[in-house]
Protein backbone atom coordinates (compact mmCIF):
# COMPACT_ATOMS: atom_id res chain seq x y z
CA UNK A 1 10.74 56.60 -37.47
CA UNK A 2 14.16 54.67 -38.13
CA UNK A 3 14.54 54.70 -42.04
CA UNK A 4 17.16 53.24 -43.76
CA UNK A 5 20.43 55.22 -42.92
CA UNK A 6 19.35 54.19 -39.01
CA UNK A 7 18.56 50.89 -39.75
CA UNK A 8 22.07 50.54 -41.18
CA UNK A 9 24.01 52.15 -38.71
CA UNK A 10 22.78 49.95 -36.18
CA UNK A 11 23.42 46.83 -37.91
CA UNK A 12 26.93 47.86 -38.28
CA UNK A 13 27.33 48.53 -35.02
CA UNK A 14 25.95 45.34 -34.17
CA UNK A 15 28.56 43.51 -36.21
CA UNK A 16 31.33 45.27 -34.62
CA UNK A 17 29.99 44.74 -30.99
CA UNK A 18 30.62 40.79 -32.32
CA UNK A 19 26.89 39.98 -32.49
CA UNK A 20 27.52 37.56 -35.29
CA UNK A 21 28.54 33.62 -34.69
CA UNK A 22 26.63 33.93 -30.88
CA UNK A 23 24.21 31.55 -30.02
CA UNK A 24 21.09 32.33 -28.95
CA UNK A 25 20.73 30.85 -25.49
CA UNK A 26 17.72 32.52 -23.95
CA UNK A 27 14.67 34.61 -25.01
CA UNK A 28 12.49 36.68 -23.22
CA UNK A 29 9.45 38.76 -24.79
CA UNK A 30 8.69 41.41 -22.72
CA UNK A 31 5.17 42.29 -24.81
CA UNK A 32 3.72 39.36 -26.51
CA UNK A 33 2.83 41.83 -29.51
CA UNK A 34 6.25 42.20 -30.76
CA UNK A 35 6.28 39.04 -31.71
CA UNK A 36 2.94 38.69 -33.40
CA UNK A 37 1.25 36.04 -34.85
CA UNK A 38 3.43 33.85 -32.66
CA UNK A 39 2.90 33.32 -29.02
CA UNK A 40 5.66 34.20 -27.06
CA UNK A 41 6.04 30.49 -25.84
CA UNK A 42 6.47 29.14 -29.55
CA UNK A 43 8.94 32.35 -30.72
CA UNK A 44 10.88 31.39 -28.01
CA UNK A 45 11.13 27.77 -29.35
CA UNK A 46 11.90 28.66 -32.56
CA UNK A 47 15.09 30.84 -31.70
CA UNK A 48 16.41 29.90 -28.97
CA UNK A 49 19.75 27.53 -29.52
CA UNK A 50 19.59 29.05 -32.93
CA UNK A 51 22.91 30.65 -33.94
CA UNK A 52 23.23 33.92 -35.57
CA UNK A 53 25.65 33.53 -38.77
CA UNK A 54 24.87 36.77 -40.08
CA UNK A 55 23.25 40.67 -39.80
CA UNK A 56 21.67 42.02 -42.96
CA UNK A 57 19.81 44.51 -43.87
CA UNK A 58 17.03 45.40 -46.64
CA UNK A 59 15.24 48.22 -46.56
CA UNK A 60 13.87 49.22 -42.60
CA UNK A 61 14.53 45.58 -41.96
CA UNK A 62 16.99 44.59 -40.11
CA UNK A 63 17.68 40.77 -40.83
CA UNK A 64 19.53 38.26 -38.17
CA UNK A 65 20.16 35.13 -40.64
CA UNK A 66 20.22 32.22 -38.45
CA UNK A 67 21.53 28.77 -39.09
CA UNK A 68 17.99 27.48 -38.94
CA UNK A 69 15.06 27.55 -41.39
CA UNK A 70 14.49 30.64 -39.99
CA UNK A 71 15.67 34.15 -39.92
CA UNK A 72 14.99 36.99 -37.51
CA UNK A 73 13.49 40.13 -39.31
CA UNK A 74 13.08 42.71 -37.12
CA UNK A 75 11.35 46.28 -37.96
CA UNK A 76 12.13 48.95 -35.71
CA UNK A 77 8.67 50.84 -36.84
CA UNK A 78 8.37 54.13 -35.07
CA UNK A 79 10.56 53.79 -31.82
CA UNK A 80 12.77 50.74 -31.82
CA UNK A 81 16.09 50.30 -31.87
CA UNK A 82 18.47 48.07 -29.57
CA UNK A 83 21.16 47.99 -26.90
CA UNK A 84 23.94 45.69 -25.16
CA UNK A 85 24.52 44.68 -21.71
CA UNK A 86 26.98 42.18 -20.65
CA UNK A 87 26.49 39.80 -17.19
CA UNK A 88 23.42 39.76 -14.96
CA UNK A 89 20.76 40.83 -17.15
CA UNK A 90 18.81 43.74 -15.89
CA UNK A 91 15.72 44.60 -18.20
CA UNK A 92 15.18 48.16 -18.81
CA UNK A 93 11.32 49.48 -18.68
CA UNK A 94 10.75 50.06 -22.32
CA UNK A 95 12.21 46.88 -23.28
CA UNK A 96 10.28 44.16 -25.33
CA UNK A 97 12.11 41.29 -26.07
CA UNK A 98 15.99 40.00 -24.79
CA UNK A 99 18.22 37.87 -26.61
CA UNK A 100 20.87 36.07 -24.23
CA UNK A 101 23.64 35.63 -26.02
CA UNK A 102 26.48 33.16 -26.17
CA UNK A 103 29.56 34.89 -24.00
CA UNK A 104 27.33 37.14 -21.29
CA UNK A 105 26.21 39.22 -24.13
CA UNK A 106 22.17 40.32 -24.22
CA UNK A 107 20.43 41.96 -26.42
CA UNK A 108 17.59 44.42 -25.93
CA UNK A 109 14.99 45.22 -28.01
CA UNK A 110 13.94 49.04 -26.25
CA UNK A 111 10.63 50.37 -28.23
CA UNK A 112 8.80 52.79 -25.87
CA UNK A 113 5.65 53.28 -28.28
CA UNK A 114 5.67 49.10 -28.98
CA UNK A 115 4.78 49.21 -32.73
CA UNK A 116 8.31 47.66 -33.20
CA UNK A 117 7.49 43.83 -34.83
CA UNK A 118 10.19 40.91 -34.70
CA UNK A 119 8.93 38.04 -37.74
CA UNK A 120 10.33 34.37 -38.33
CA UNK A 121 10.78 33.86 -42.08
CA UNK A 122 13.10 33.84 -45.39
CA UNK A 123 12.73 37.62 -46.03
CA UNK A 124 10.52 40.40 -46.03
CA UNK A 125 7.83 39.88 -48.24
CA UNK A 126 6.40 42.54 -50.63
CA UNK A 127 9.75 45.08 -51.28
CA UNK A 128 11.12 46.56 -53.99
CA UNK A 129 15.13 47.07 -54.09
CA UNK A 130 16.64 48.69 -52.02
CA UNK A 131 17.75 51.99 -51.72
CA UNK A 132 21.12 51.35 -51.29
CA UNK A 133 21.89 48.90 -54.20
CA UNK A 134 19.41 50.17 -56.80
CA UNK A 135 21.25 51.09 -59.98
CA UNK A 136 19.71 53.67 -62.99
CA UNK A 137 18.35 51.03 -64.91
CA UNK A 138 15.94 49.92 -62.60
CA UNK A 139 15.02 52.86 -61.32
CA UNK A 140 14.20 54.10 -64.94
CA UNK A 141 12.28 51.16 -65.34
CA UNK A 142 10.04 51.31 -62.31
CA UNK A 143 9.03 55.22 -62.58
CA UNK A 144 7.62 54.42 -66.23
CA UNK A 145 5.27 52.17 -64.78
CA UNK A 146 3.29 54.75 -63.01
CA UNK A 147 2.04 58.31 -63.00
CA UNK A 148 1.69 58.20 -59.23
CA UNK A 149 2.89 61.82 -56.86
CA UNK A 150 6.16 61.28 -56.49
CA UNK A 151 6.64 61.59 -52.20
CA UNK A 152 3.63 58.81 -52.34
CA UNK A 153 5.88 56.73 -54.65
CA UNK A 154 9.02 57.06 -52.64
CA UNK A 155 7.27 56.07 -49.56
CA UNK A 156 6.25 53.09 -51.18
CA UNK A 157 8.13 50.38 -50.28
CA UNK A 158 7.37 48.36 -53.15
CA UNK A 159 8.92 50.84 -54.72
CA UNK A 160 12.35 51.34 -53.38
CA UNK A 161 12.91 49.69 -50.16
CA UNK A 162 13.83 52.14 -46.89
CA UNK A 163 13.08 55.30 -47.84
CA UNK A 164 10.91 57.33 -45.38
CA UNK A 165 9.45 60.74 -44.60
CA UNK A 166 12.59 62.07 -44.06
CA UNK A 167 15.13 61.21 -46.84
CA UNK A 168 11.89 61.57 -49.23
CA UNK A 169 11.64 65.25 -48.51
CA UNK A 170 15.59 65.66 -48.41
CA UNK A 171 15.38 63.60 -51.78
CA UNK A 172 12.98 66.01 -53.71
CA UNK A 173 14.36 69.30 -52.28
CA UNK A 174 17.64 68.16 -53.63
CA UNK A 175 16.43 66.85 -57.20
CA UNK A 176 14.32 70.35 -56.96
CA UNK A 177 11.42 68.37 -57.63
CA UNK A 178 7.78 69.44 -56.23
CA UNK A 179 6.68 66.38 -53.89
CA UNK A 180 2.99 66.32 -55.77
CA UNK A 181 4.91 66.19 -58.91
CA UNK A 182 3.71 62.76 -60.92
CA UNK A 183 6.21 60.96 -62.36
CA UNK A 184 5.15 60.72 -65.68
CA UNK A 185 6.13 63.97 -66.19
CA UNK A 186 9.38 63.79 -65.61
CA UNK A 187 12.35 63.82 -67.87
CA UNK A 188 14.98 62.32 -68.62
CA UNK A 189 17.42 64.39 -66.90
CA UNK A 190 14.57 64.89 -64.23
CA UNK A 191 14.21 61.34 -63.31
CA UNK A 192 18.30 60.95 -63.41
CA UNK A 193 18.05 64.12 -61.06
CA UNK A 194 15.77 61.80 -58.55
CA UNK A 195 17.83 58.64 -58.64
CA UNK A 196 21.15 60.67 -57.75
CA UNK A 197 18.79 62.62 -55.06
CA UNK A 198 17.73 59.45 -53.35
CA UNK A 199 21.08 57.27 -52.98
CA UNK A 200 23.04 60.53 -52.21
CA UNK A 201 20.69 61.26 -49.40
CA UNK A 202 20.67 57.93 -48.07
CA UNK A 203 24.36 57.69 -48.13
CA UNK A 204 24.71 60.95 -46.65
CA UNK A 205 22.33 59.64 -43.66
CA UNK A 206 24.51 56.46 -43.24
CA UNK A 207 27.65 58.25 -42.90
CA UNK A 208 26.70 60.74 -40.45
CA UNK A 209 24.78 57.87 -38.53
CA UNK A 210 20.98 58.21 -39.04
CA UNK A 211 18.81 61.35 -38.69
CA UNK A 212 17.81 62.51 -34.55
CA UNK A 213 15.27 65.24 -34.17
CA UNK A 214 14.35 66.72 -30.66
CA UNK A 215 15.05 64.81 -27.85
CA UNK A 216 11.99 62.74 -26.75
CA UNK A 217 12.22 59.23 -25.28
CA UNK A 218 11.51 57.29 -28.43
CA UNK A 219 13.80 59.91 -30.30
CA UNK A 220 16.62 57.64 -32.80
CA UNK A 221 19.48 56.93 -31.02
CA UNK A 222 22.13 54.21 -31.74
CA UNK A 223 23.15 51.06 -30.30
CA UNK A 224 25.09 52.94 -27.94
CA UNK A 225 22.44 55.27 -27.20
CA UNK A 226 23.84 58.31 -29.29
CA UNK A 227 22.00 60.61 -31.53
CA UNK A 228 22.41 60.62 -35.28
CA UNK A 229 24.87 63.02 -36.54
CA UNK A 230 22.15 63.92 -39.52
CA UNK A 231 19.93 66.11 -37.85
CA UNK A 232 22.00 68.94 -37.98
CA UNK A 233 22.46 68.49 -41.92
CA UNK A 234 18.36 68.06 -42.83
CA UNK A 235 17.89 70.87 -45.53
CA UNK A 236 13.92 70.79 -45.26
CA UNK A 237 12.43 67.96 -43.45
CA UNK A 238 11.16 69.74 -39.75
CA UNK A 239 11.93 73.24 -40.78
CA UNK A 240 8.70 74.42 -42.29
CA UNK A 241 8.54 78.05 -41.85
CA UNK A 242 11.97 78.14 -41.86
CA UNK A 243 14.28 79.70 -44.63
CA UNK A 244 15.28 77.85 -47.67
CA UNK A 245 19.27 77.15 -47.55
CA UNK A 246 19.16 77.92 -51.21
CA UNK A 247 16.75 80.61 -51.81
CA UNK A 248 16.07 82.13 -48.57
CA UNK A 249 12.37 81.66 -48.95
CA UNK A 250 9.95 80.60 -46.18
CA UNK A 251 9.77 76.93 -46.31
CA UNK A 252 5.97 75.10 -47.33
CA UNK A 253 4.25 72.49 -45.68
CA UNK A 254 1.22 70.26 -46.93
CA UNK A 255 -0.18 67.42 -46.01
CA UNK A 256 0.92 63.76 -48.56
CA UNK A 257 -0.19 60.52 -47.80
CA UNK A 258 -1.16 61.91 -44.71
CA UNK A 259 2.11 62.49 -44.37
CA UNK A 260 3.72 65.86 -43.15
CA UNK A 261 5.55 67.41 -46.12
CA UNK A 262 8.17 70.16 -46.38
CA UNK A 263 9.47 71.80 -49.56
CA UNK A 264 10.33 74.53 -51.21
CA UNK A 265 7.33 76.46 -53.42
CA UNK A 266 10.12 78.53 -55.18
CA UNK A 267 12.80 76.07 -55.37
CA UNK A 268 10.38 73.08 -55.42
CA UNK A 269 7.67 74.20 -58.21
């Protein structure tokens, strides 16, 4: 599932393919769903003639600010992601909903599995900072408010906005903290461990482009339809069984959240 680092790389890209200052001349929603509780008849309304001023980001949403009341928050879910065409629009079979753009420029929303959601409002409701701008401070803060596990808390989006399965287990393994570990146990130097863990990871994924793993057909790829660079750099997330990079030890898996998790028993205790 897109996390963060994806998220981000294909809002840049976005903004260099000259998304921003188009109008949005036509809409067409492929599956009604993706644009639930609206009907597709009164999303359409809504956005089309709208013009987008600006791309944003918090967390796994992606955020098209409009010049409207409105802005476009889009969450990729498990399989989203989007693509350009220019001219004579030609919808693809996994697409959901098309923005026609000011210029001959159209935007597709692809999403093979259709769990991908596009919502009218201010901002996403509900999220804690995000994991790009979070400082210490806050951080601090927030983990002395609970004694929760601490993969359940980083999946938490109230939490810290865009972390996922994968940079949480990449997180942990690098802070060499055990993912059942509860927070208020941590120290000082453990929790300062964690913060550094999480925004390195997460910057790590955004420079190398997002995280790709396999090949499937609802696989990450980019606006341009290219796999993220981070796949080859995961340290334990999809290579249970596998040796530790740091140990040499057989990799663990166990079930969180009902979440798969991989760590390191030695490494990891």
């Amino acid at each position: 599932m897109p996390e963060l680092p994806e998220v981000e790389t294909i809002r840049r890209q976005l903004r260099e393919a000259g998304v921003n200052g188009r109008v949005i001349e036509t809409v067409h929603v492929e599956w009604p769903r993706t644009v639930d509780p609206l009907s597709p008849a009164v999303f359409r309304k809504q956005v089309a003639g709208c013009t987008i001023e600006r791309l944003s980001r918090h967390g796994k949403w992606l955020i098209f600010e409009l010049d409207g009341e409105n802005n476009l928050l889009v969450h990729l879910r498990m399989t989203g992601g989007f693509y350009l065409s220019q001219g004579t629009l030609k919808k693809g079979p996994h697409d959901r909903a098309i923005l026609q753009l000011s210029g001959g420029l159209n935007l597709h929303f692809r999403d093979p599995r259709k769990f991908g959601r596009m919502r009218l409002g201010a901002f996403p409701n509900g999220l804690g900072p995000d994991a790009m701008e979070i400082g210490p401070r806050q951080f601090f803060q927030t983990l002395e408010k609970t004694n929760r596990g601490l993969k359940a808390l980083l999946l938490d989006q109230s939490f810290i906005a865009g972390v996922g399965n994968i940079y949480a287990d990449e997180a942990l393994f690098e802070a060499r903290l055990h993912p059942e570990r509860r927070a208020g146990t941590l120290s000082e130097d453990e929790k300062l461990a964690l913060y550094h863990a999480v925004t390195q990871v997460i910057q790590a994924g955004v420079r190398n482009g997002g995280t790709s793993l396999g090949d499937g057909q609802g696989n990450y790829t980019d606006l341009n339809g290219n796999s993220g660079g981070h796949g080859e750099r995961v340290k334990v997330y999809g290579r249970a069984g596998q040796p530790c990079v740091v140990c040499g030890n057989p990799l663990s898996q166990t079930k969180v959240t009902q979440r798969t998790t991989v760590f390191c028993a030695h490494c990891q205790k």
